[in-house]
PDB file of N, CA and C in Angstrom:
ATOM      1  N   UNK A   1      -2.224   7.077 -14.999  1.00  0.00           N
ATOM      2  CA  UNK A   1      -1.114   6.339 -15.591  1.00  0.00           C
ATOM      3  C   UNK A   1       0.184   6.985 -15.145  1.00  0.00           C
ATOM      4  N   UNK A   2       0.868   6.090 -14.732  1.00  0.00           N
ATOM      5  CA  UNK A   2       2.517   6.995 -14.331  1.00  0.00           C
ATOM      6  C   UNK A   2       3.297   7.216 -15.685  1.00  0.00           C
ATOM      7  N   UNK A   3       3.834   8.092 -15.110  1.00  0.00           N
ATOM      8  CA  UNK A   3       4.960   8.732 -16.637  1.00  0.00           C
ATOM      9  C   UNK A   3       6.358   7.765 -17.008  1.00  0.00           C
ATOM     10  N   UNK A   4       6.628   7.452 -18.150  1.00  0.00           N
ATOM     11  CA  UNK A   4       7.282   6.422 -18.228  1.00  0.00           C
ATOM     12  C   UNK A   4       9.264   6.424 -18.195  1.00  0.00           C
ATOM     13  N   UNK A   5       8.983   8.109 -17.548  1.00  0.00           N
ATOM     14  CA  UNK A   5      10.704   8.585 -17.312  1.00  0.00           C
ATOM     15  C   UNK A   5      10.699   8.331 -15.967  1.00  0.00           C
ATOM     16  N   UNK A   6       9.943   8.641 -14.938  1.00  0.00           N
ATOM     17  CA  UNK A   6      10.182   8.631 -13.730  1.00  0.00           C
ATOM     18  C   UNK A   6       9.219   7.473 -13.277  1.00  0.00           C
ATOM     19  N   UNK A   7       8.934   6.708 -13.925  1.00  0.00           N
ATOM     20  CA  UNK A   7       7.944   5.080 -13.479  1.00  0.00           C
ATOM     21  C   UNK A   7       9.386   4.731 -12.610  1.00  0.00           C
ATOM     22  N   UNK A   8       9.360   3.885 -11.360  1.00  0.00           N
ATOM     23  CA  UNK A   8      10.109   2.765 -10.484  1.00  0.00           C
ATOM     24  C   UNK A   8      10.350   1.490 -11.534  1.00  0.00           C
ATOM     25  N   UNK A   9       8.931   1.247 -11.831  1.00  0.00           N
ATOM     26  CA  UNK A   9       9.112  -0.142 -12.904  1.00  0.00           C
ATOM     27  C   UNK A   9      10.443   0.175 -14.328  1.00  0.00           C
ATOM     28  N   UNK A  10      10.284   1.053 -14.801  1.00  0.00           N
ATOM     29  CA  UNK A  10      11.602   1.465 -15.551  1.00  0.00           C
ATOM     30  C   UNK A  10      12.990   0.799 -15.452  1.00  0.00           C
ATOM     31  N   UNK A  11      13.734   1.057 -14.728  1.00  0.00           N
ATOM     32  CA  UNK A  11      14.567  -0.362 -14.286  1.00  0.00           C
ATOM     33  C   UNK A  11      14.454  -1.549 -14.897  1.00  0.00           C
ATOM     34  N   UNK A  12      13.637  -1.840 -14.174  1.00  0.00           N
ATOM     35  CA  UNK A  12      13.055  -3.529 -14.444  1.00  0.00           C
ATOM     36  C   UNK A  12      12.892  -3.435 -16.354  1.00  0.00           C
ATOM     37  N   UNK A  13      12.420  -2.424 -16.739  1.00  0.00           N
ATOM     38  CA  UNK A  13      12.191  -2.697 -18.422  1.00  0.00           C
ATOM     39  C   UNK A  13      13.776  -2.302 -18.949  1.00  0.00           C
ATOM     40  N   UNK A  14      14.378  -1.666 -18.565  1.00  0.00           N
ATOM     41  CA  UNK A  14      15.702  -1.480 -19.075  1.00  0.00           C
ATOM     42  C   UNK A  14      15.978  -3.251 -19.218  1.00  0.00           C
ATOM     43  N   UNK A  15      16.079  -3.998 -17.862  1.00  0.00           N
ATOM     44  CA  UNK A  15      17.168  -5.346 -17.339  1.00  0.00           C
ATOM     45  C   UNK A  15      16.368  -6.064 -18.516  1.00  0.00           C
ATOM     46  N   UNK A  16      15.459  -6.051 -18.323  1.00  0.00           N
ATOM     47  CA  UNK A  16      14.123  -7.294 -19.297  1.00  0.00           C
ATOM     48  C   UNK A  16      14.417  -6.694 -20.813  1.00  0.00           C
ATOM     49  N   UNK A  17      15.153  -5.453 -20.799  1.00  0.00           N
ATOM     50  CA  UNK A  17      14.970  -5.704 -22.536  1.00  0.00           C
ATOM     51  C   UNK A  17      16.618  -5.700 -23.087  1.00  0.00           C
ATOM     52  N   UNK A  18      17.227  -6.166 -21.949  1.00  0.00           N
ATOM     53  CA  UNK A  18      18.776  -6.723 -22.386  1.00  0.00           C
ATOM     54  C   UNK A  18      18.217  -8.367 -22.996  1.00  0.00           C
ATOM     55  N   UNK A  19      17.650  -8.819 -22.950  1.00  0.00           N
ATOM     56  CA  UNK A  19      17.003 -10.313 -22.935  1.00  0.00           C
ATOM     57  C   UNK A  19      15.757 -10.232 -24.342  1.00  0.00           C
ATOM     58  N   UNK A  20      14.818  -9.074 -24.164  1.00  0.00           N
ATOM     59  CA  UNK A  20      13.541  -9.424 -24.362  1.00  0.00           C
ATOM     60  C   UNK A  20      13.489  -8.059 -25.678  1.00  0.00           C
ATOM     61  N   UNK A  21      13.259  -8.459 -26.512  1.00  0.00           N
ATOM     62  CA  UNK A  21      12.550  -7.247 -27.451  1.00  0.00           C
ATOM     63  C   UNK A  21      11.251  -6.980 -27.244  1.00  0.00           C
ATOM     64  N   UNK A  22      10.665  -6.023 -26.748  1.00  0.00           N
ATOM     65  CA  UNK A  22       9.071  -5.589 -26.343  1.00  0.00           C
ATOM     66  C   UNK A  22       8.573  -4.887 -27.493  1.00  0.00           C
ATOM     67  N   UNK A  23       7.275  -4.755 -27.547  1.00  0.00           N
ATOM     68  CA  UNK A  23       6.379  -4.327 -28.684  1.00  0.00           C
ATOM     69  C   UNK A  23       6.005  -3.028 -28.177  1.00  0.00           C
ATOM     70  N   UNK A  24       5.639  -1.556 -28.386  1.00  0.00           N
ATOM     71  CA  UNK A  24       5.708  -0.676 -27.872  1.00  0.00           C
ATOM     72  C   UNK A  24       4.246  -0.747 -27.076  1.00  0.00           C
ATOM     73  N   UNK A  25       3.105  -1.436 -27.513  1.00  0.00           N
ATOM     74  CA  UNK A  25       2.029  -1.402 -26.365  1.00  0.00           C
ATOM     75  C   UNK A  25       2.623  -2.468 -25.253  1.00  0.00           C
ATOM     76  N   UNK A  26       3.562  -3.421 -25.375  1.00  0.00           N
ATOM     77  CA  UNK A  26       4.326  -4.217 -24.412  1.00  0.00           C
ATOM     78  C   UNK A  26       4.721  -3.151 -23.603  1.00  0.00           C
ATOM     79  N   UNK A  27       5.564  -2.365 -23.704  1.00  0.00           N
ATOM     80  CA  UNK A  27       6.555  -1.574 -23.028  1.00  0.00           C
ATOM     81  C   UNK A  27       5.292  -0.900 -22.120  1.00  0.00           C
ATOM     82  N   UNK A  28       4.633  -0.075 -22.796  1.00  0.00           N
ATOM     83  CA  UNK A  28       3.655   0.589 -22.632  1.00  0.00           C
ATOM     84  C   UNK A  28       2.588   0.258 -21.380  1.00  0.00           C
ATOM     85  N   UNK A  29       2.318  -1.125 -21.747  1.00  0.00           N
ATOM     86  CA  UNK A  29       1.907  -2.157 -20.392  1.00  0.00           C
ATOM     87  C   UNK A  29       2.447  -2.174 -19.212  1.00  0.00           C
ATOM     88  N   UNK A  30       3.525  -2.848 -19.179  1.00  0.00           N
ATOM     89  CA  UNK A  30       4.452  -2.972 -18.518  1.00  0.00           C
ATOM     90  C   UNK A  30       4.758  -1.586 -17.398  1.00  0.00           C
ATOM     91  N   UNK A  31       4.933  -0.160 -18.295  1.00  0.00           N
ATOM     92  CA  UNK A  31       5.060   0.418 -17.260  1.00  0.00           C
ATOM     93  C   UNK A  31       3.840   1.007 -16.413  1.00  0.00           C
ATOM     94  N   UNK A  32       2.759   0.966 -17.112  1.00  0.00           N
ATOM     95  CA  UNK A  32       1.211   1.474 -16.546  1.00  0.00           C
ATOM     96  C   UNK A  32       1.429   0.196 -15.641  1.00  0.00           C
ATOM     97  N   UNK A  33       1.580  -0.508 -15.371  1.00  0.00           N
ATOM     98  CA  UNK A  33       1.036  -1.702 -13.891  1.00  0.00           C
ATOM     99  C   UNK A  33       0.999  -0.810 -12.845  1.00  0.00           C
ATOM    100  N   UNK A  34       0.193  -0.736 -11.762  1.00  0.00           N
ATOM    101  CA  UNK A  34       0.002  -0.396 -10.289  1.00  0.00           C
ATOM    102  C   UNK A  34       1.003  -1.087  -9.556  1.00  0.00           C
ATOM    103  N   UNK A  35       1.483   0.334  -8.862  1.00  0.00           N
ATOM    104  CA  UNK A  35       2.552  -0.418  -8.051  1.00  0.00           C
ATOM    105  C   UNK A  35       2.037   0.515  -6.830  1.00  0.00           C
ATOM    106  N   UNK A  36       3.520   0.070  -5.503  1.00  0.00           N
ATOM    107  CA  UNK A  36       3.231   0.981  -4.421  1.00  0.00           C
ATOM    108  C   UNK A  36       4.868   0.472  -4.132  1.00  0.00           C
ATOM    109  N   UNK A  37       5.622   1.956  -4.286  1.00  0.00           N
ATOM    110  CA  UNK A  37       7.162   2.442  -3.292  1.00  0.00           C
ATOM    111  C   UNK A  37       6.767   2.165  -2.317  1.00  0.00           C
ATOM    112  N   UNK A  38       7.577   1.184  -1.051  1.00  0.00           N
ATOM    113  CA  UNK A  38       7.536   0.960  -0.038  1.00  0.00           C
ATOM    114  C   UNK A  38       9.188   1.230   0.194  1.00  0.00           C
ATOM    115  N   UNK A  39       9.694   1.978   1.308  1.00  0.00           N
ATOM    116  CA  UNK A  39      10.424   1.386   1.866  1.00  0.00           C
ATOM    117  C   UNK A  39      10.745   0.790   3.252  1.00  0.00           C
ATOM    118  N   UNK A  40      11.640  -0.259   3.380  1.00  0.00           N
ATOM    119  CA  UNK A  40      11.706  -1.290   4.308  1.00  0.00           C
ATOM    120  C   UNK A  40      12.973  -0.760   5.058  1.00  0.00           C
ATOM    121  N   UNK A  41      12.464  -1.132   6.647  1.00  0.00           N
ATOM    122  CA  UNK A  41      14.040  -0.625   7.721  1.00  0.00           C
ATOM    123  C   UNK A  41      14.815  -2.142   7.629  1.00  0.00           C
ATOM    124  N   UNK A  42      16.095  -2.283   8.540  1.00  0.00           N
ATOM    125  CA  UNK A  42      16.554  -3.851   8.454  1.00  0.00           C
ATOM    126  C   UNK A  42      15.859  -4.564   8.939  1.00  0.00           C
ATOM    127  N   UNK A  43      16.308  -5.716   8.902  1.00  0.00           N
ATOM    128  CA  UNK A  43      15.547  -6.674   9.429  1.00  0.00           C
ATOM    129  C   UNK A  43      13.597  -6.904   9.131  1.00  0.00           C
ATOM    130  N   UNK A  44      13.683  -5.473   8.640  1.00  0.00           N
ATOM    131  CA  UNK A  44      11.631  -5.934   8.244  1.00  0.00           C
ATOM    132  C   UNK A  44      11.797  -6.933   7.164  1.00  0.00           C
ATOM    133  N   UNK A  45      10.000  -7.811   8.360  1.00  0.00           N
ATOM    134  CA  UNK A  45       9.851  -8.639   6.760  1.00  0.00           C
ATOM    135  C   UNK A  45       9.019  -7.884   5.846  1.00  0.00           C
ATOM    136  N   UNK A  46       9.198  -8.657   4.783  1.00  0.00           N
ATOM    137  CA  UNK A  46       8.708  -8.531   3.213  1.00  0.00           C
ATOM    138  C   UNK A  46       6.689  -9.616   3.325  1.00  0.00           C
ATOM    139  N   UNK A  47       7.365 -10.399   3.949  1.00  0.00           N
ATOM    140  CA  UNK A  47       6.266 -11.368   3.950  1.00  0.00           C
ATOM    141  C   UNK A  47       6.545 -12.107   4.927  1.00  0.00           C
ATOM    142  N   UNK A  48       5.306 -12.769   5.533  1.00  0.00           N
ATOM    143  CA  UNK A  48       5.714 -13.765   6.997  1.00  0.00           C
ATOM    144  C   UNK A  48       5.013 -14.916   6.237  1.00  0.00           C
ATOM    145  N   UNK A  49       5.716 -15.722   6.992  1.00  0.00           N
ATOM    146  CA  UNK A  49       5.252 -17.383   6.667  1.00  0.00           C
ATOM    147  C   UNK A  49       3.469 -17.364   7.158  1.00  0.00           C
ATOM    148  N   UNK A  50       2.829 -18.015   6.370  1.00  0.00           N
ATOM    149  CA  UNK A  50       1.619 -18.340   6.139  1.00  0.00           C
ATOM    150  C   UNK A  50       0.772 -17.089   5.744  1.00  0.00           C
ATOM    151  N   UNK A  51       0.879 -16.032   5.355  1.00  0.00           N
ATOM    152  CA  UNK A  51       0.364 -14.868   5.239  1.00  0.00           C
ATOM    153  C   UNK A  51       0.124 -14.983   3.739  1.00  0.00           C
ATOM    154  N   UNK A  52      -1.076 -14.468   3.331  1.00  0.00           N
ATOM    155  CA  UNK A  52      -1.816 -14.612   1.898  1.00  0.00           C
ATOM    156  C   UNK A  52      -1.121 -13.465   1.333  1.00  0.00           C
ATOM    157  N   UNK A  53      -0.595 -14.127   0.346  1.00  0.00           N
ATOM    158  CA  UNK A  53       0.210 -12.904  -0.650  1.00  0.00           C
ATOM    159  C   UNK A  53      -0.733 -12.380  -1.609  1.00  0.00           C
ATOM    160  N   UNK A  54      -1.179 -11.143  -1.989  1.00  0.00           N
ATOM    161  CA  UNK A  54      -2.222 -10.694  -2.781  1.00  0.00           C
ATOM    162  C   UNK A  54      -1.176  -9.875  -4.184  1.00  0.00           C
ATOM    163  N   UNK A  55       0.173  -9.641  -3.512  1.00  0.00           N
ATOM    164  CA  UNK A  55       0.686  -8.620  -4.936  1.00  0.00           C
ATOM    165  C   UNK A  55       1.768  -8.947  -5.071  1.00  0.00           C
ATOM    166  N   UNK A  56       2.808  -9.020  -6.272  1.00  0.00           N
ATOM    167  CA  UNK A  56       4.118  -9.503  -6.299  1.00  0.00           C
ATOM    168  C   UNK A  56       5.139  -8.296  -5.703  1.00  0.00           C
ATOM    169  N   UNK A  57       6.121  -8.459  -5.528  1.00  0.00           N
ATOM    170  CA  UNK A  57       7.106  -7.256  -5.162  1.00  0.00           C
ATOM    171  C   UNK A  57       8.752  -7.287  -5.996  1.00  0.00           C
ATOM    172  N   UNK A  58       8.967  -5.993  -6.280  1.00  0.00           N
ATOM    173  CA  UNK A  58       9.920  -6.326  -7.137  1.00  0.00           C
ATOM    174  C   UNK A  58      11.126  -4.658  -6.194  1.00  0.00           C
ATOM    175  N   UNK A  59      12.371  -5.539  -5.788  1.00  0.00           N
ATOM    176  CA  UNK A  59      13.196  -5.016  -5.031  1.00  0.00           C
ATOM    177  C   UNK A  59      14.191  -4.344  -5.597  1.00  0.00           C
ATOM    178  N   UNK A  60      14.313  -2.961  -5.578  1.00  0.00           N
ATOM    179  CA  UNK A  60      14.678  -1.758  -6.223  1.00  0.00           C
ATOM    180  C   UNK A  60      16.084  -1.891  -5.712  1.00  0.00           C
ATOM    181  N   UNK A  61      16.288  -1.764  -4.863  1.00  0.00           N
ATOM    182  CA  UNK A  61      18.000  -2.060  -4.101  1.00  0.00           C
ATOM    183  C   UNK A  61      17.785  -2.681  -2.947  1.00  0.00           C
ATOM    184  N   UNK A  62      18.699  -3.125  -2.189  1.00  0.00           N
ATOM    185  CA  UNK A  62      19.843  -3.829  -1.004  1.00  0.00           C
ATOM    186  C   UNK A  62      18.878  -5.429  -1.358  1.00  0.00           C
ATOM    187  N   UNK A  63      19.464  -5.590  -0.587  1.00  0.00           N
ATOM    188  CA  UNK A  63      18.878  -7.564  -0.608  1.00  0.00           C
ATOM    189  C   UNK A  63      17.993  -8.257  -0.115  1.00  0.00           C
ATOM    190  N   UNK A  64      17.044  -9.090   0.377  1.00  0.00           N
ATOM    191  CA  UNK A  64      16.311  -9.625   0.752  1.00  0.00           C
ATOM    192  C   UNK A  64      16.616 -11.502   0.815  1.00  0.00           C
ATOM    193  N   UNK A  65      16.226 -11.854   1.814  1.00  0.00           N
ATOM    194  CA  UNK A  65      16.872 -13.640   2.166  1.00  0.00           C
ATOM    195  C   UNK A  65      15.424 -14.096   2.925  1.00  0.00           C
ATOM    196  N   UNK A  66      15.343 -15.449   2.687  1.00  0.00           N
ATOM    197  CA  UNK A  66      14.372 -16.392   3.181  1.00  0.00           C
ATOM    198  C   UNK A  66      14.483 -16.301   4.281  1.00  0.00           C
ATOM    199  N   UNK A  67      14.094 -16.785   5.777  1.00  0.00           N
ATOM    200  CA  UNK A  67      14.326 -17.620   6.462  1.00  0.00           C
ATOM    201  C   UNK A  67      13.259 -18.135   7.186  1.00  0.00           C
ATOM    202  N   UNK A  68      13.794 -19.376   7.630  1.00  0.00           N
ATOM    203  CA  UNK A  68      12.737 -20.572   7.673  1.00  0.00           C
ATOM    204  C   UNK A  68      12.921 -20.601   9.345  1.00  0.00           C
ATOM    205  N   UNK A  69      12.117 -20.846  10.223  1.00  0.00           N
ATOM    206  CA  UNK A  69      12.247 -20.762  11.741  1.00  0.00           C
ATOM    207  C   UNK A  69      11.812 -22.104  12.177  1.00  0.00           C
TER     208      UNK A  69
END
Protein backbone atom coordinates (compact mmCIF):
# COMPACT_ATOMS: atom_id res chain seq x y z
CA UNK A 1 0.00 0.00 0.00
CA UNK A 2 1.57 3.50 -0.70
CA UNK A 3 1.77 6.01 2.12
CA UNK A 4 -0.83 8.54 1.94
CA UNK A 5 1.72 11.78 2.43
CA UNK A 6 3.85 11.01 -0.39
CA UNK A 7 0.99 8.94 -2.67
CA UNK A 8 1.11 11.01 -6.51
CA UNK A 9 -2.73 10.32 -6.30
CA UNK A 10 -2.83 12.91 -3.29
CA UNK A 11 -3.29 15.87 -5.47
CA UNK A 12 -6.03 14.53 -7.21
CA UNK A 13 -7.82 13.90 -3.51
CA UNK A 14 -6.96 17.38 -2.35
CA UNK A 15 -8.88 18.91 -6.10
CA UNK A 16 -11.85 16.11 -5.63
CA UNK A 17 -12.45 17.10 -2.11
CA UNK A 18 -12.87 20.93 -2.94
CA UNK A 19 -16.20 19.38 -4.62
CA UNK A 20 -16.63 15.99 -2.86
CA UNK A 21 -16.82 15.10 0.95
CA UNK A 22 -15.12 11.48 1.15
CA UNK A 23 -15.73 8.90 3.84
CA UNK A 24 -12.39 7.99 5.41
CA UNK A 25 -12.36 4.26 3.86
CA UNK A 26 -13.25 6.55 0.55
CA UNK A 27 -10.14 8.55 0.98
CA UNK A 28 -8.41 5.52 2.04
CA UNK A 29 -9.40 3.76 -1.36
CA UNK A 30 -8.72 6.21 -3.41
CA UNK A 31 -5.22 6.56 -2.39
CA UNK A 32 -4.26 2.62 -2.22
CA UNK A 33 -5.22 2.42 -6.25
CA UNK A 34 -2.11 1.08 -8.31
CA UNK A 35 -0.58 3.47 -10.18
CA UNK A 36 2.76 3.82 -12.25
CA UNK A 37 4.92 7.59 -12.37
CA UNK A 38 5.72 7.81 -15.87
CA UNK A 39 7.43 10.54 -17.21
CA UNK A 40 6.86 11.78 -20.80
CA UNK A 41 9.62 13.84 -23.18
CA UNK A 42 7.69 16.45 -25.77
CA UNK A 43 5.95 15.52 -28.23
CA UNK A 44 5.51 11.66 -26.73
CA UNK A 45 2.32 10.13 -27.13
CA UNK A 46 0.19 9.23 -24.21
CA UNK A 47 -1.83 6.88 -26.44
CA UNK A 48 -1.96 6.24 -30.30
CA UNK A 49 -5.08 5.98 -32.20
CA UNK A 50 -6.45 2.45 -32.27
CA UNK A 51 -4.32 1.09 -29.43
CA UNK A 52 -6.29 -0.87 -26.55
CA UNK A 53 -6.29 1.24 -23.54
CA UNK A 54 -6.00 -1.14 -20.45
CA UNK A 55 -5.40 1.80 -17.55
CA UNK A 56 -6.65 5.36 -17.08
CA UNK A 57 -3.93 8.14 -16.71
CA UNK A 58 -4.14 11.04 -14.65
CA UNK A 59 -1.57 14.09 -15.63
CA UNK A 60 0.43 15.49 -12.75
CA UNK A 61 1.73 18.67 -14.71
CA UNK A 62 2.32 20.38 -18.29
CA UNK A 63 -0.50 19.57 -20.83
CA UNK A 64 -1.54 17.03 -23.09
CA UNK A 65 -3.85 17.69 -26.65
CA UNK A 66 -5.64 15.26 -29.06
CA UNK A 67 -4.65 15.05 -32.41
CA UNK A 68 -6.41 13.53 -35.12
CA UNK A 69 -4.17 12.77 -38.47
Amino acid sequence: MHCRTTSPLAPLLRRLERWVTFADGDREALLALPYDVRTFAPHDYLVRKGEKVTKACLLVSGFAFARRS
